[in-house]
Protein backbone atom coordinates (compact mmCIF):
# COMPACT_ATOMS: atom_id res chain seq x y z
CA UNK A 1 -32.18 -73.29 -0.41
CA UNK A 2 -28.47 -73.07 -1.61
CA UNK A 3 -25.59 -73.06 0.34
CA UNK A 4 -23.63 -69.71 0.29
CA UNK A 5 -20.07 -70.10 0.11
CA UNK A 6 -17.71 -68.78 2.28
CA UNK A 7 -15.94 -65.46 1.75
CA UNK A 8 -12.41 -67.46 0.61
CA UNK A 9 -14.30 -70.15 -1.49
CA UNK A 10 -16.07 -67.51 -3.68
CA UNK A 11 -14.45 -67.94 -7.27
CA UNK A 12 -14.54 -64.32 -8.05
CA UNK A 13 -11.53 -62.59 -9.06
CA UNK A 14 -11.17 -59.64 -6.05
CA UNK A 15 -10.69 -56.21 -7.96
CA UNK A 16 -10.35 -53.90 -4.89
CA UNK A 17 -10.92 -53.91 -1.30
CA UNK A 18 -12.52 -50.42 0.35
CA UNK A 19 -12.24 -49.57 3.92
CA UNK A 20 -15.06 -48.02 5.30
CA UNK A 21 -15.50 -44.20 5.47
CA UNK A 22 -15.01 -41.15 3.18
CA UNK A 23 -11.12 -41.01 1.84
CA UNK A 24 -10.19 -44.14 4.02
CA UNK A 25 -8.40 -45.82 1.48
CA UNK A 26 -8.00 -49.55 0.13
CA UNK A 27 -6.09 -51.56 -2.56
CA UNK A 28 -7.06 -51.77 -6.16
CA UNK A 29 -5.40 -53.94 -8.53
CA UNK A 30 -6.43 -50.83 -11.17
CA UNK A 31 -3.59 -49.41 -11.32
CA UNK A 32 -5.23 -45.89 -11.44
CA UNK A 33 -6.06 -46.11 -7.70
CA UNK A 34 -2.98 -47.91 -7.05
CA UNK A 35 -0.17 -48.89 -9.27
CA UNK A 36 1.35 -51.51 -6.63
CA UNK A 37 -1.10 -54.49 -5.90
CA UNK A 38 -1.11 -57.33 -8.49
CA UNK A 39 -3.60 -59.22 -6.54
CA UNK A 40 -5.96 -59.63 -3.65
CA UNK A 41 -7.31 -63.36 -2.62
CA UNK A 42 -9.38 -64.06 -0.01
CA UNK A 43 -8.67 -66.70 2.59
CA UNK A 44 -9.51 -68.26 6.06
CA UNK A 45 -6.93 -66.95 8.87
CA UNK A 46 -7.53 -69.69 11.65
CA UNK A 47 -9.09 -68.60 14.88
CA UNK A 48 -10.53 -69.53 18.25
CA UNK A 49 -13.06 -72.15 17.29
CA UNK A 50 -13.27 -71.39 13.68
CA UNK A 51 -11.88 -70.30 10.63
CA UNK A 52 -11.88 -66.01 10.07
CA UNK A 53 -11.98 -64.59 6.72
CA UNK A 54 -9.05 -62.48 5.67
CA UNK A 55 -7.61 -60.58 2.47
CA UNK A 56 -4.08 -61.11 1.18
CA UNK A 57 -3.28 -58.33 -0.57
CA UNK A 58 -0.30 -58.92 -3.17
CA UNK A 59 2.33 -56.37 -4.33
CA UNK A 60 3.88 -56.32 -7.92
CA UNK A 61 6.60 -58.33 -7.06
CA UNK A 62 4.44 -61.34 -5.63
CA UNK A 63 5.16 -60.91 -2.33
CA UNK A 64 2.08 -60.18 0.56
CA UNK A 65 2.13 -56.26 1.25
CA UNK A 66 -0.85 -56.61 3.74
CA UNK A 67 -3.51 -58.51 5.07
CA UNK A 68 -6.35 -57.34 5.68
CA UNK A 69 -9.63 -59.21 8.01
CA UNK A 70 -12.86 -59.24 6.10
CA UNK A 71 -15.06 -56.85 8.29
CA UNK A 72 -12.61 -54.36 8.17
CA UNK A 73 -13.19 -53.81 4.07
CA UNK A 74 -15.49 -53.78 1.50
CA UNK A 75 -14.90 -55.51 -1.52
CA UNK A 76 -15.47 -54.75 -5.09
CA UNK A 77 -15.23 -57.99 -7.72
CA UNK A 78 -14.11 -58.07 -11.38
CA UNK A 79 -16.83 -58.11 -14.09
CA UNK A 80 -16.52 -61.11 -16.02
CA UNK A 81 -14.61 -59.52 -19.04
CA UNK A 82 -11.86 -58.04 -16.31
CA UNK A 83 -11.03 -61.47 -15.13
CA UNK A 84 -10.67 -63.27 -18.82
């Protein structure tokens, strides 16, 4: 059996990040859903006995707009020709 990887080691490029729910919202680094993310990485946030998997979500300028913990979202990755 093979390991799976935690949420922040996954080498996917992130494309958006969905909240849960009709018209809840999100960040896309499309800019047709929204022109102001450049990026979203995933990372570990430390916690009480263990490490807890968060988003950073990036604005245009490079500087962290929001972050966002892992159960709150659903995430959407980059097909391999949108990440080259």
């Amino acid at each position: 059996m093979t390991d799976i990887p935690l949420i922040h080691m996954d080498p996917r490029t992130i494309k958006s990040i969905w909240y849960d729910g009709e018209d809840a919202g999100g960040y896309s680094t499309d800019a047709r859903f929204d022109g102001s993310t450049s990026k979203i990485v995933a990372y570990g946030e430390n916690g009480q006995c263990a490490t807890v998997p968060f988003y950073a979500v990036y604005d245009l300028a490079g500087n962290i707009k929001a972050r966002v913990p892992a159960q709150m979202v659903t995430v959407v990755y980059a097909d391999a020709e949108d990440s080259a």
